[in-house]
N, C-alpha and C. Protein backbone atom coordinates (compact mmCIF):
# COMPACT_ATOMS: atom_id res chain seq x y z
N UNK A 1 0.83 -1.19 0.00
CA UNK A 1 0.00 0.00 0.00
C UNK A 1 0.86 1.24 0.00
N UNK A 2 2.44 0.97 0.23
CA UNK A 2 3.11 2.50 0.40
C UNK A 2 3.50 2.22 -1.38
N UNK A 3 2.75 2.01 -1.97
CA UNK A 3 3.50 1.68 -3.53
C UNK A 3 3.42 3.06 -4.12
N UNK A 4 3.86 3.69 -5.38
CA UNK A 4 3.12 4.78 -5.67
C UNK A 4 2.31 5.10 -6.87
N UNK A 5 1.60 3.79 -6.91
CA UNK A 5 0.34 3.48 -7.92
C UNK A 5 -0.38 2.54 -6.90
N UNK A 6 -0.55 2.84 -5.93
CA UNK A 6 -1.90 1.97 -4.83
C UNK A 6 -2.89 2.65 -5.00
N UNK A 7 -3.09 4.52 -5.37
CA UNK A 7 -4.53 5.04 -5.80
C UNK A 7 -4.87 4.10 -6.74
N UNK A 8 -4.14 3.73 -7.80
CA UNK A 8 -4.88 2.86 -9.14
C UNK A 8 -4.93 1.85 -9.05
N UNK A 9 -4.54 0.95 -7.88
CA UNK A 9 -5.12 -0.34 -7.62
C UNK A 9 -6.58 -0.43 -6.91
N UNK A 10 -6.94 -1.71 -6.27
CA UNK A 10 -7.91 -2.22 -5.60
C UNK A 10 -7.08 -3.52 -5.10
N UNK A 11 -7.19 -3.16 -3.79
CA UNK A 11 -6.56 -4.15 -2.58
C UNK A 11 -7.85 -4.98 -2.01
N UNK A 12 -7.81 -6.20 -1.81
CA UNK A 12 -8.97 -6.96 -0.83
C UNK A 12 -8.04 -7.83 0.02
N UNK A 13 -8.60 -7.56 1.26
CA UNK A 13 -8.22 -8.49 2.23
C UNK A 13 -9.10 -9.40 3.06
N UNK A 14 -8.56 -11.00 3.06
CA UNK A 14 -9.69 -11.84 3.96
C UNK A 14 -9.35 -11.59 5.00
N UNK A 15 -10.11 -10.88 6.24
CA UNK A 15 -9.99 -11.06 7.30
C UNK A 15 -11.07 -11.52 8.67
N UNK A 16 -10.37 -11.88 9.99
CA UNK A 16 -11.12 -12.68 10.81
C UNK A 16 -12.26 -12.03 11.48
N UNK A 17 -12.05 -10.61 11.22
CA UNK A 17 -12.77 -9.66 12.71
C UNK A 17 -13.13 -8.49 11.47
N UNK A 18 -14.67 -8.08 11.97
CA UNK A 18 -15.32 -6.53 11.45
C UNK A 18 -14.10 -5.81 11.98
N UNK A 19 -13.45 -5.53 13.29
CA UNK A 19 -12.88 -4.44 13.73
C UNK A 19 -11.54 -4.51 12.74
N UNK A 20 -11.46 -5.38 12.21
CA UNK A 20 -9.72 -5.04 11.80
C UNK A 20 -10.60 -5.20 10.21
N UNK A 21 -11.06 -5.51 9.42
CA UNK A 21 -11.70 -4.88 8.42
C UNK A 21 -12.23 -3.57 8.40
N UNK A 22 -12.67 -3.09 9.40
CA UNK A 22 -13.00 -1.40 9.43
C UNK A 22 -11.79 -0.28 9.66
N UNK A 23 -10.66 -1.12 9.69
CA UNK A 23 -9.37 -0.84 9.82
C UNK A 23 -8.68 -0.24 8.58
N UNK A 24 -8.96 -1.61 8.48
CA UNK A 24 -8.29 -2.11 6.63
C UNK A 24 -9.33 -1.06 5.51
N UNK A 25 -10.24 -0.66 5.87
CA UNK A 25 -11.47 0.19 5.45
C UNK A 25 -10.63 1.67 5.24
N UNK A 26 -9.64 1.68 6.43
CA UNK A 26 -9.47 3.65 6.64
C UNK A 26 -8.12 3.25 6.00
N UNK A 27 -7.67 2.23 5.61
CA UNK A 27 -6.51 2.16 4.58
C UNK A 27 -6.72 1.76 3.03
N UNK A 28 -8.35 2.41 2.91
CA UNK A 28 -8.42 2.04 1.56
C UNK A 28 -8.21 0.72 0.55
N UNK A 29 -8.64 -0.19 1.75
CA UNK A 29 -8.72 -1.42 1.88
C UNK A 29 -9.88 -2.18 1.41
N UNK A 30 -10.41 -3.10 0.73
CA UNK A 30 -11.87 -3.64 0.59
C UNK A 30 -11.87 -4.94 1.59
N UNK A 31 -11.83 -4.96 2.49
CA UNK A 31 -11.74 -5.78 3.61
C UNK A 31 -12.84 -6.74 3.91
N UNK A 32 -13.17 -7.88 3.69
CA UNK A 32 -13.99 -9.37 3.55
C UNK A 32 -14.10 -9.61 5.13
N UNK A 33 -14.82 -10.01 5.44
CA UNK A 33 -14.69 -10.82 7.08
C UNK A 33 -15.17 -12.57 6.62
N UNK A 34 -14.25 -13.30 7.16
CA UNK A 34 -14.57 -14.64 6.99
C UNK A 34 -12.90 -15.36 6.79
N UNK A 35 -13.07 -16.70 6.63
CA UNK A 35 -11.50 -17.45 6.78
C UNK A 35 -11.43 -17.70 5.65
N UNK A 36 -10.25 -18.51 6.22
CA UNK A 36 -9.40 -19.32 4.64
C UNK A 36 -10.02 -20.56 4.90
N UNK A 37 -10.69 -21.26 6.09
CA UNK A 37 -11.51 -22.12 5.95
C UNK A 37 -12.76 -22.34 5.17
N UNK A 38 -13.56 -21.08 4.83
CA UNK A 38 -14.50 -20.77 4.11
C UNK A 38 -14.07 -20.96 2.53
N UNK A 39 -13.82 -21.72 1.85
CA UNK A 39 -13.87 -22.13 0.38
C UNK A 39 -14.73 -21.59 -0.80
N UNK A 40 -15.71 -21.32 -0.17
CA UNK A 40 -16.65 -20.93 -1.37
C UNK A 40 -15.76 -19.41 -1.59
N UNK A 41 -16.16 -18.49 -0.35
CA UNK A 41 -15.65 -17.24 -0.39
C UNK A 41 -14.55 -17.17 -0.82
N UNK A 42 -13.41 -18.23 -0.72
CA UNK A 42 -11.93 -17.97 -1.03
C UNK A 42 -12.48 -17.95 -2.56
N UNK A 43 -12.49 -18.97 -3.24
CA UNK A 43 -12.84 -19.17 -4.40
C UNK A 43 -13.70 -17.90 -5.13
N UNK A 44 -14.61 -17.11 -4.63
CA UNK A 44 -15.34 -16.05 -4.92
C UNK A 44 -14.59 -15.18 -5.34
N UNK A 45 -13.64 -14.95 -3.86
CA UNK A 45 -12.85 -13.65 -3.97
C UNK A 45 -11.63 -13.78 -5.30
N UNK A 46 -10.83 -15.20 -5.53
CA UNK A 46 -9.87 -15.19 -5.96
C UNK A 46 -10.74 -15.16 -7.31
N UNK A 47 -11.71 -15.17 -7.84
CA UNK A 47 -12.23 -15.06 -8.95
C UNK A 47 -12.39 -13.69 -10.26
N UNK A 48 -12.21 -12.76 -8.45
CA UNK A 48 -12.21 -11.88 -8.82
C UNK A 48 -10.33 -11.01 -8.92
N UNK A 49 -9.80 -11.51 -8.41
CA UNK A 49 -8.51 -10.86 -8.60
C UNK A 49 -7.40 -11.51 -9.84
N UNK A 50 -6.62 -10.03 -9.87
CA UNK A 50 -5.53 -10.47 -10.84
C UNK A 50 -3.92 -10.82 -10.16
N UNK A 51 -4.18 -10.44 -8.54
CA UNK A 51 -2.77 -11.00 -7.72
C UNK A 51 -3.47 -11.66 -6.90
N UNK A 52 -3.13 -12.76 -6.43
CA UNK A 52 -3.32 -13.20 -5.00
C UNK A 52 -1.41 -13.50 -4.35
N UNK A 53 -2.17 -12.56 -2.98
CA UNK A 53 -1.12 -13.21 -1.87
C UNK A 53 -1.45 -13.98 -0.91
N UNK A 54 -1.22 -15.46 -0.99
CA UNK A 54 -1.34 -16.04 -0.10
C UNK A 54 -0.29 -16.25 0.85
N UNK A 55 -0.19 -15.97 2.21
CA UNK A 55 0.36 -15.91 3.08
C UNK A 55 -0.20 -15.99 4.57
N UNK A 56 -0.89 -16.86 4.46
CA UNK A 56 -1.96 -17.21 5.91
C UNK A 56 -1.65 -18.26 6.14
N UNK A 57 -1.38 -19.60 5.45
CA UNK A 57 -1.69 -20.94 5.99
C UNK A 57 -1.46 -21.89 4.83
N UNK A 58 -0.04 -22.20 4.55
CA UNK A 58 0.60 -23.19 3.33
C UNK A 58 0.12 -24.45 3.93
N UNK A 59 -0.70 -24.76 4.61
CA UNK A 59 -0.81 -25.82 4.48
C UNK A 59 -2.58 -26.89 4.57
N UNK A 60 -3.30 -26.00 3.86
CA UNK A 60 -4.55 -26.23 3.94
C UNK A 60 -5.18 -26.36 2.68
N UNK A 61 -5.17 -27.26 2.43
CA UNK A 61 -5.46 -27.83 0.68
C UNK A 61 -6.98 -27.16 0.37
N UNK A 62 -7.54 -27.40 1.30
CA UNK A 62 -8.85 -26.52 0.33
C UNK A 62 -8.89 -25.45 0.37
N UNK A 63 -8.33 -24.61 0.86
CA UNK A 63 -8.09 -23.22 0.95
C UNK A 63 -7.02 -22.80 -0.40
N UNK A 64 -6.30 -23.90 -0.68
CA UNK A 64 -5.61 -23.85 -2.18
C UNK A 64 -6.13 -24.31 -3.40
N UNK A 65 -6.81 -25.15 -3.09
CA UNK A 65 -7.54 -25.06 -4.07
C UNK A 65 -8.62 -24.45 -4.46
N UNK A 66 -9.65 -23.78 -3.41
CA UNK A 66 -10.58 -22.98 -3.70
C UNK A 66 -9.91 -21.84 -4.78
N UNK A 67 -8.99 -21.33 -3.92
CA UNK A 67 -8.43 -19.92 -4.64
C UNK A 67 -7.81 -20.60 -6.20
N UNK A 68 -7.17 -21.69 -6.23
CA UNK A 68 -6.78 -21.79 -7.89
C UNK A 68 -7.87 -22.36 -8.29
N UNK A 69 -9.04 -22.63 -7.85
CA UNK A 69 -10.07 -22.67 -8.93
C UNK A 69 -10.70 -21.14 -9.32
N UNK A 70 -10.44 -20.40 -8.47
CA UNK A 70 -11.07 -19.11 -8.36
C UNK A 70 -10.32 -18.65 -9.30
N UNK A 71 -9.04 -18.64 -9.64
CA UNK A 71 -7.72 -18.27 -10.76
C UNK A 71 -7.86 -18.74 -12.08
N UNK A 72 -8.39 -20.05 -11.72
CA UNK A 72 -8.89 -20.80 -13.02
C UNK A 72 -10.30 -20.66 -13.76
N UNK A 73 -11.12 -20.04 -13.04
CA UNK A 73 -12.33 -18.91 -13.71
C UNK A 73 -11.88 -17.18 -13.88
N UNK A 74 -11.34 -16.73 -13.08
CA UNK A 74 -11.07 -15.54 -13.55
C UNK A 74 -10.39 -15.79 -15.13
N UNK A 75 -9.29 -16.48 -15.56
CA UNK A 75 -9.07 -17.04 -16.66
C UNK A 75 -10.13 -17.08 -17.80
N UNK A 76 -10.71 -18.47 -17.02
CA UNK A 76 -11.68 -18.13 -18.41
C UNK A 76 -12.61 -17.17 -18.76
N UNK A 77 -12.85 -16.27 -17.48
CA UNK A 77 -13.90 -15.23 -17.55
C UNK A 77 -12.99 -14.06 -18.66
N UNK A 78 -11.73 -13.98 -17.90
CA UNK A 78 -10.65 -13.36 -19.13
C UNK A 78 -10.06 -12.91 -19.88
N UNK A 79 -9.97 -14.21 -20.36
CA UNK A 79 -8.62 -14.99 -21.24
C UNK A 79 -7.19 -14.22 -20.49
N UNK A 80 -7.28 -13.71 -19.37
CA UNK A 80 -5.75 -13.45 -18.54
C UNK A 80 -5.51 -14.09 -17.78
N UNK A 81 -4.23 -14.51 -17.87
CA UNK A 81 -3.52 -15.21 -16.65
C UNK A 81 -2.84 -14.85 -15.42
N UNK A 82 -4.27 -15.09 -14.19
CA UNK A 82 -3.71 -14.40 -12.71
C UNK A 82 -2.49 -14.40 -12.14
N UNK A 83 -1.83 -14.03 -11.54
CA UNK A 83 -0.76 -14.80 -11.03
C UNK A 83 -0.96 -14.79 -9.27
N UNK A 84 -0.27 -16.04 -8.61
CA UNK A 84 -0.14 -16.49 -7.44
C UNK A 84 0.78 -16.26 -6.66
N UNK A 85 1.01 -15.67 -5.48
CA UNK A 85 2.07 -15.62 -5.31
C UNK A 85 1.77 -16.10 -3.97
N UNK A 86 2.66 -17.31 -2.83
CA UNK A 86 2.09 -18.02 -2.50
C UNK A 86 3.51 -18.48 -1.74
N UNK A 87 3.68 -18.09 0.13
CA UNK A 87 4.41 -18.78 0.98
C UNK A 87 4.65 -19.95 1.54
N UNK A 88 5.58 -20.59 1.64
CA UNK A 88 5.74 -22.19 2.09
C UNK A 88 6.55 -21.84 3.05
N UNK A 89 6.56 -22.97 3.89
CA UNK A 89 7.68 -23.97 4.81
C UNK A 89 9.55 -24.42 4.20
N UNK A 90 8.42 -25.70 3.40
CA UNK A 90 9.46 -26.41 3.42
C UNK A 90 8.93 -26.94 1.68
N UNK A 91 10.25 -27.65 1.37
CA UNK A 91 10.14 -28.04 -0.36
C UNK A 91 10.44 -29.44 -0.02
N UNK A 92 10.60 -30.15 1.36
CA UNK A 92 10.64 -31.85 1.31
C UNK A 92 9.23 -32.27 1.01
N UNK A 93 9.41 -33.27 0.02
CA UNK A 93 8.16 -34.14 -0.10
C UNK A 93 7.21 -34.59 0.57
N UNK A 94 8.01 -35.12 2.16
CA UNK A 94 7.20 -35.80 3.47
C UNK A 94 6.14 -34.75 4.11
N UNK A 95 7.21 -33.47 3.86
CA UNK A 95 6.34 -32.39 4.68
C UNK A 95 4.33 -32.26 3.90
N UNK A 96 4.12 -32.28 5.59
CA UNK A 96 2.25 -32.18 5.38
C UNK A 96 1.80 -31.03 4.08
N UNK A 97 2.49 -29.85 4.06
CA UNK A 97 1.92 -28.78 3.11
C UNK A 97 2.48 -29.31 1.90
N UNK A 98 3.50 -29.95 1.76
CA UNK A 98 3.59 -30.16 0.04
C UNK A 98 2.77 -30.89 -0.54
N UNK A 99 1.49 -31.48 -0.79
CA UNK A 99 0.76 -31.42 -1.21
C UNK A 99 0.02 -30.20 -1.96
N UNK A 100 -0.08 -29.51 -1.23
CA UNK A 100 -0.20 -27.43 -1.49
C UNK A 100 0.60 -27.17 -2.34
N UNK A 101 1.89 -27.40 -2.50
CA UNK A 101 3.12 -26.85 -3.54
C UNK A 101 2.63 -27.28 -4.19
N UNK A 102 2.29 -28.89 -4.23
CA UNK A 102 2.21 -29.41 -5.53
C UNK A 102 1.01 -29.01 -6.49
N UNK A 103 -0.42 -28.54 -5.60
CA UNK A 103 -1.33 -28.22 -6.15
C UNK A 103 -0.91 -26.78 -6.91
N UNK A 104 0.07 -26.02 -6.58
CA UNK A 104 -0.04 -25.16 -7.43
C UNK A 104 1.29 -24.45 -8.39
N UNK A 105 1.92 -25.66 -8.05
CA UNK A 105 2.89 -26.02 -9.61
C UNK A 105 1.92 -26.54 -10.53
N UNK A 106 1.15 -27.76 -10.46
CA UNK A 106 0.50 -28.21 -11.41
C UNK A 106 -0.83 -27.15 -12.00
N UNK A 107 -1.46 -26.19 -11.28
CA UNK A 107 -2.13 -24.85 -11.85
C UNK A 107 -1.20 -24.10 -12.81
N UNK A 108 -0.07 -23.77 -12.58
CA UNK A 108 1.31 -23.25 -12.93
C UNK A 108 1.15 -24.19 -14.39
N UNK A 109 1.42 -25.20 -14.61
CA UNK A 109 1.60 -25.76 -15.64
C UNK A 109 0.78 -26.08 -16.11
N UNK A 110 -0.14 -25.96 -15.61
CA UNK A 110 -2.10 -26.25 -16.71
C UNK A 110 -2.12 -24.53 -17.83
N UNK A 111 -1.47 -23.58 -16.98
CA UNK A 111 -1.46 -22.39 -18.13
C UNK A 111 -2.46 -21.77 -17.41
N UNK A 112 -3.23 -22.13 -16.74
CA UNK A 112 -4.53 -21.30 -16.41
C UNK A 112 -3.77 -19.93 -15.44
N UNK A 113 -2.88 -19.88 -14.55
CA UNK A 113 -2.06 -19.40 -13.25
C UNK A 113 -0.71 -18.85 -12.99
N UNK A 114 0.06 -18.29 -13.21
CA UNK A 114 1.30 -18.28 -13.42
C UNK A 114 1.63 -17.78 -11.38
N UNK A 115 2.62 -18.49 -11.09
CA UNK A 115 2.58 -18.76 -9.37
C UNK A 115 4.36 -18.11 -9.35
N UNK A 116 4.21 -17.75 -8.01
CA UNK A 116 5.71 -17.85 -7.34
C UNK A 116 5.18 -18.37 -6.23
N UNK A 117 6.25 -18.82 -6.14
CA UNK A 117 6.39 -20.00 -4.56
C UNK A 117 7.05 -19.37 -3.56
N UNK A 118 7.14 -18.95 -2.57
CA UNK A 118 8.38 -18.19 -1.79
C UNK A 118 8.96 -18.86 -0.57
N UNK A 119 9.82 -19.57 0.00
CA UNK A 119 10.00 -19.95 1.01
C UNK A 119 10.83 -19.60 2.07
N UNK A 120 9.74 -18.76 2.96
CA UNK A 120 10.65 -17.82 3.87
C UNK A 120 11.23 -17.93 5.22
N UNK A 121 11.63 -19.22 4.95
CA UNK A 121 11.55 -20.55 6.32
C UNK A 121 10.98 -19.59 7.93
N UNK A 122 12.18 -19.25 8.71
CA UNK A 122 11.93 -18.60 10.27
C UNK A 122 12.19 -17.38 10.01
N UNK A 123 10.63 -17.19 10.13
CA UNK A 123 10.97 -15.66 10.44
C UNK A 123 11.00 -15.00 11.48
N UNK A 124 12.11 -13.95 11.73
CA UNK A 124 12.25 -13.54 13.20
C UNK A 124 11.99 -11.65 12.70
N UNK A 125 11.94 -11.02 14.23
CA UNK A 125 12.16 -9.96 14.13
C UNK A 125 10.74 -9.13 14.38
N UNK A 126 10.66 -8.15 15.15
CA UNK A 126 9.34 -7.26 14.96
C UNK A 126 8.86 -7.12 13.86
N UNK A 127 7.76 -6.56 13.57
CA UNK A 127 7.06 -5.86 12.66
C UNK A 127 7.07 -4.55 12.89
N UNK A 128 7.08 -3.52 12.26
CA UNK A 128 7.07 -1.72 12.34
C UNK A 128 6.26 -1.65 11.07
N UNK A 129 5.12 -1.80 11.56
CA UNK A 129 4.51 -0.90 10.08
C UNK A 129 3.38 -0.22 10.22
N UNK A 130 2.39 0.33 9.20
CA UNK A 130 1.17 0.51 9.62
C UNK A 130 0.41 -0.22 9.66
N UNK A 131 0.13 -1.28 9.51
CA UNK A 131 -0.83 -2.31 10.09
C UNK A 131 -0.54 -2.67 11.85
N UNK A 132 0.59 -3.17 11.95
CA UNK A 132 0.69 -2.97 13.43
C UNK A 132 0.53 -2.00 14.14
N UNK A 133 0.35 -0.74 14.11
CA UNK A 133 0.40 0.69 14.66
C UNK A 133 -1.02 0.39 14.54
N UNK A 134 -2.04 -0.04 13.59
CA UNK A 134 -3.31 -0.06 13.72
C UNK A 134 -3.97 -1.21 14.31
N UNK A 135 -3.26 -1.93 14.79
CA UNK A 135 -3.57 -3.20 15.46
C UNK A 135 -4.49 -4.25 15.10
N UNK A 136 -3.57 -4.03 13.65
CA UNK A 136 -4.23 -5.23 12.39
C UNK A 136 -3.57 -6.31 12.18
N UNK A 137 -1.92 -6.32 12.56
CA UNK A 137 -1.18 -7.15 11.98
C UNK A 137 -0.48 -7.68 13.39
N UNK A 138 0.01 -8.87 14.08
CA UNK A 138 0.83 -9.24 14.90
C UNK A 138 2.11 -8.92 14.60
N UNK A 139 2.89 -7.98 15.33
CA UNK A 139 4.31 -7.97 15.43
C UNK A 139 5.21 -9.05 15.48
N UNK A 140 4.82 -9.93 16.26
CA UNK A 140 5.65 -11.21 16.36
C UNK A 140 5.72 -12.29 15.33
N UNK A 141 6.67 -13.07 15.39
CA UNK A 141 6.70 -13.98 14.76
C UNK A 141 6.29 -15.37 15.36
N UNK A 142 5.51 -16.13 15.22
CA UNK A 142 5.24 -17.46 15.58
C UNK A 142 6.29 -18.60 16.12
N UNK A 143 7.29 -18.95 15.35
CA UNK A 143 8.31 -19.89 15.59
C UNK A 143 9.34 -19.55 16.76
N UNK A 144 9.99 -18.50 16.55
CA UNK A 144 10.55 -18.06 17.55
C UNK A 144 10.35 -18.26 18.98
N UNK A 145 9.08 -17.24 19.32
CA UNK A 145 8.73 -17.33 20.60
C UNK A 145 8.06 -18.56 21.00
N UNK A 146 8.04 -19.65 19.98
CA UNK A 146 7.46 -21.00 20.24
C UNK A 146 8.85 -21.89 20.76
N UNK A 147 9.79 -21.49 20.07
CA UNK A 147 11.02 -22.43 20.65
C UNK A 147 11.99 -21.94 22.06
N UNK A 148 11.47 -20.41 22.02
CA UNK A 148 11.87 -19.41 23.71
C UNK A 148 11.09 -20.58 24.53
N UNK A 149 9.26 -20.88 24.25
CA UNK A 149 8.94 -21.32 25.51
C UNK A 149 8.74 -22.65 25.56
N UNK A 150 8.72 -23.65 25.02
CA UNK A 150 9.94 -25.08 25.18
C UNK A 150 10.61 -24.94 25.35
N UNK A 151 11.78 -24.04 25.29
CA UNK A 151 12.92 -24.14 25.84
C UNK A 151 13.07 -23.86 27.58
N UNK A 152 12.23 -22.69 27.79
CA UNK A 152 11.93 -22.23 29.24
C UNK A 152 10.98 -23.18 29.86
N UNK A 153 9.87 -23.90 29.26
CA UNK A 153 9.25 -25.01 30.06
C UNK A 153 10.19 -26.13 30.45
N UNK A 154 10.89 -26.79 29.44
CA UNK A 154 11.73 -28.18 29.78
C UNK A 154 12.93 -27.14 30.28
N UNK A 155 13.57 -25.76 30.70
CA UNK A 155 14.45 -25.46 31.47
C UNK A 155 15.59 -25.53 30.68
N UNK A 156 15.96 -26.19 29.87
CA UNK A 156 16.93 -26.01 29.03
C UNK A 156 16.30 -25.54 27.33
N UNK A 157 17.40 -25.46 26.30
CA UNK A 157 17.52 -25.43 25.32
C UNK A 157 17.02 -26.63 24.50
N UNK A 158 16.42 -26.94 23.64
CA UNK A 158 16.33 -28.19 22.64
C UNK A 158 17.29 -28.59 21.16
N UNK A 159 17.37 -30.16 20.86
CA UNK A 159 18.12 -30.32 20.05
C UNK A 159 17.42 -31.70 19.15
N UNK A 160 17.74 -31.15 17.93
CA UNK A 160 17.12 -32.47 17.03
C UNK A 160 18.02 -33.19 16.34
N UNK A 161 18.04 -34.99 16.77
CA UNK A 161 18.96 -35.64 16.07
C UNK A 161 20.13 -35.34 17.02
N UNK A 162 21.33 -35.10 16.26
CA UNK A 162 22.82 -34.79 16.74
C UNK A 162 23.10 -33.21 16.32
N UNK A 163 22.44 -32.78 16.28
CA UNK A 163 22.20 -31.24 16.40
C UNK A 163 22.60 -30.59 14.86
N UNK A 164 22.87 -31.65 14.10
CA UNK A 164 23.32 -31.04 12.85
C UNK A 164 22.59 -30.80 11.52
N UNK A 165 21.13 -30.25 11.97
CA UNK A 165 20.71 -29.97 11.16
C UNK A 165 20.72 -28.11 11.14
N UNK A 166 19.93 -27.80 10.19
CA UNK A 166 20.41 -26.06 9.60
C UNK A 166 18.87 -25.71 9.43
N UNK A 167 18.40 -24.95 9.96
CA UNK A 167 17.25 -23.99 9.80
C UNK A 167 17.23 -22.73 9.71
N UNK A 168 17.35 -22.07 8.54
CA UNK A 168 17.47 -21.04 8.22
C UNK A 168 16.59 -19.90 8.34
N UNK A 169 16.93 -18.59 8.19
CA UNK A 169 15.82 -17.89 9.10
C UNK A 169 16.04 -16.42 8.06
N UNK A 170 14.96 -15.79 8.43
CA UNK A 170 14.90 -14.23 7.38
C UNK A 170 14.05 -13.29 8.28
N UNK A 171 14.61 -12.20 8.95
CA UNK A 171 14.08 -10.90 9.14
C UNK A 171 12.88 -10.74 8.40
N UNK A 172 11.90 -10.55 9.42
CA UNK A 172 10.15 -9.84 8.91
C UNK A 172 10.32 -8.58 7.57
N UNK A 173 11.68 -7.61 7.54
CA UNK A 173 11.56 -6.49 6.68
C UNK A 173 11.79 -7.42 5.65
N UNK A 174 12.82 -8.03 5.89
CA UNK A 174 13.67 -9.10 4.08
C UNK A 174 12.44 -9.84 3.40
N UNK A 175 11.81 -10.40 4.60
CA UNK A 175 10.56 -11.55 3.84
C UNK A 175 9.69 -10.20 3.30
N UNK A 176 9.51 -9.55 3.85
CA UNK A 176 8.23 -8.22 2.89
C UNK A 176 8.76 -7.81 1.60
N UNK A 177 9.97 -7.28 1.79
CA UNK A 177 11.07 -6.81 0.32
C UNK A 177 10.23 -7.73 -0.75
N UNK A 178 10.76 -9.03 -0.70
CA UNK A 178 10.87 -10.56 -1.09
C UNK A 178 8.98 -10.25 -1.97
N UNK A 179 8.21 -10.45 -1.08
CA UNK A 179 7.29 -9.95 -1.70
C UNK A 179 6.39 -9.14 -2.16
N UNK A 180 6.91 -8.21 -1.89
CA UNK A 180 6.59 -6.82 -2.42
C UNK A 180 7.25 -6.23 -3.38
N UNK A 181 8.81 -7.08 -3.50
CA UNK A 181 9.64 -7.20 -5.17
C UNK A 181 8.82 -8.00 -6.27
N UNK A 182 8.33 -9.38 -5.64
CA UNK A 182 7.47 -10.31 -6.70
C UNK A 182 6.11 -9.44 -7.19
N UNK A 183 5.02 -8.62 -6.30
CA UNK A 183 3.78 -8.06 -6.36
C UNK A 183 4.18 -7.24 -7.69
N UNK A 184 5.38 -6.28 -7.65
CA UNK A 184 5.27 -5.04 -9.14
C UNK A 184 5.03 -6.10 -10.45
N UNK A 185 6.30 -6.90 -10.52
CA UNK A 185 6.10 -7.60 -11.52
C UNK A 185 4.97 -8.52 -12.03
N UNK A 186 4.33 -9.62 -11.26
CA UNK A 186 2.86 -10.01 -11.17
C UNK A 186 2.16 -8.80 -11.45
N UNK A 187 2.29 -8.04 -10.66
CA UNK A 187 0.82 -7.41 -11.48
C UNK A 187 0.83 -6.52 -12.72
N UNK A 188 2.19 -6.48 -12.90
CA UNK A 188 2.00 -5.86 -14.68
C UNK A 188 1.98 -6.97 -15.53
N UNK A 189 2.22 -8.02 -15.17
CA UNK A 189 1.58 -9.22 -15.56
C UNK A 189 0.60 -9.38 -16.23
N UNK A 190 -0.27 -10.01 -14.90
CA UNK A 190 -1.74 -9.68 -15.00
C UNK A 190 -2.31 -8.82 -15.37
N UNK A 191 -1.69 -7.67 -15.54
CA UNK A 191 -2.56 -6.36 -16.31
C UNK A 191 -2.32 -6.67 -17.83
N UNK A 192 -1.27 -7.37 -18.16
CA UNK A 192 -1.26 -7.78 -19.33
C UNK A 192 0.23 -7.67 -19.90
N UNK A 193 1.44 -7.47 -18.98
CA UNK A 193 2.77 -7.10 -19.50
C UNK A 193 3.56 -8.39 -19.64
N UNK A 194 4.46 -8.46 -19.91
CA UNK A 194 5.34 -9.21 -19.59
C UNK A 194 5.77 -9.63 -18.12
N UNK A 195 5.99 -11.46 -17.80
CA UNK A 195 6.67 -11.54 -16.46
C UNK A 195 7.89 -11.70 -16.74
N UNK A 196 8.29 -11.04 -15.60
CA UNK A 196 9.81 -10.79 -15.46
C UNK A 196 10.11 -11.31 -13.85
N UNK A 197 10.03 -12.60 -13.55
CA UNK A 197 10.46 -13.34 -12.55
C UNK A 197 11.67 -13.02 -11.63
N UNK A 198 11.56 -12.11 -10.49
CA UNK A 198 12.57 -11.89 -10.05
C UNK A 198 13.94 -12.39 -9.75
């Protein structure tokens, strides 16, 4: 939204609560109340857009697929190809959400969708923005303060295996860059330009 062509867009956001949609309202926001559990609506909404950011929950198959069917009628309603842009975990096979990747590589290669995948493993670090100042967005990060308090319940530190595995991690500003570099290009995209894949 600090872009400097956001007057000439139209932003929609799914969110959980009227109060943080009436939020998202004074930021010139078209703000939805309802989940990513709700399918029909995902599917509604993504029907109607030419970006989706998904970044709520890589790992809930009907919530991925609602929205790439929703991608896959905006298409034919059309003839443009939406693009996805769409956070993960992890790229191992075993892992529960790749199923999700896979559903939308294979949209990706049906032609109907053109996707980025982003994988922004641990993210650490506050948030400073205006959504948090409006008490729309959580500052914190999830993982982090999840492994502070296992670690402070069992009293020590934790370790997996022989400790030699690598989990890599990215600052809350780097992961936004990341997609808010992918959003310019997608959406001149979808408006009809050339992609130019960062």
């Amino acid at each position: 939204m600090n872009r400097s062509d956001a007057a000439s867009l139209n932003f929609t956001a799914l969110v959980r609560s009227s109060e943080k949609a009436a939020k998202f309202k004074e930021l010139g926001v078209n703000a939805v109340v309802g989940s990513h559990t709700d399918v029909a609506l995902v599917e509604k909404l993504a029907s109607e857009a030419d970006v989706i950011l998904s970044i709520a929950d890589c790992d809930y198959l009907p919530a991925a697929q609602a929205f790439l069917k929703g991608l896959e009628n905006r298409f034919k309603a059309t003839g443009k190809v939406p693009v996805l842009i769409h956070t993960i975990e992890t790229l191992a096979p075993s892992q529960p959400h790749r199923i999700v990747d896979l559903a939308i590589v294979e949209a990706d290669r049906k032609g109907y969708v053109k996707t980025y995948i982003i994988l922004p493993s641990t993210i650490y670090g506050l948030a400073s923005n205006k959504l948090v100042d409006l008490g729309i967005q959580n500052p914190h990060s999830i993982q982090i303060p999840a492994l502070i308090d296992a670690s402070l319940n069992r009293g020590q530190g934790g370790m997996v295996g022989q400790g030699k595995n690598i989990w890599p991690n990215v600052h809350i500003d780097d992961s936004t860059e990341v997609l808010v570099s992918c959003f310019g290009p997608a959406h001149a995209y979808a408006s009809g330009g050339l992609l130019h894949r960062p």
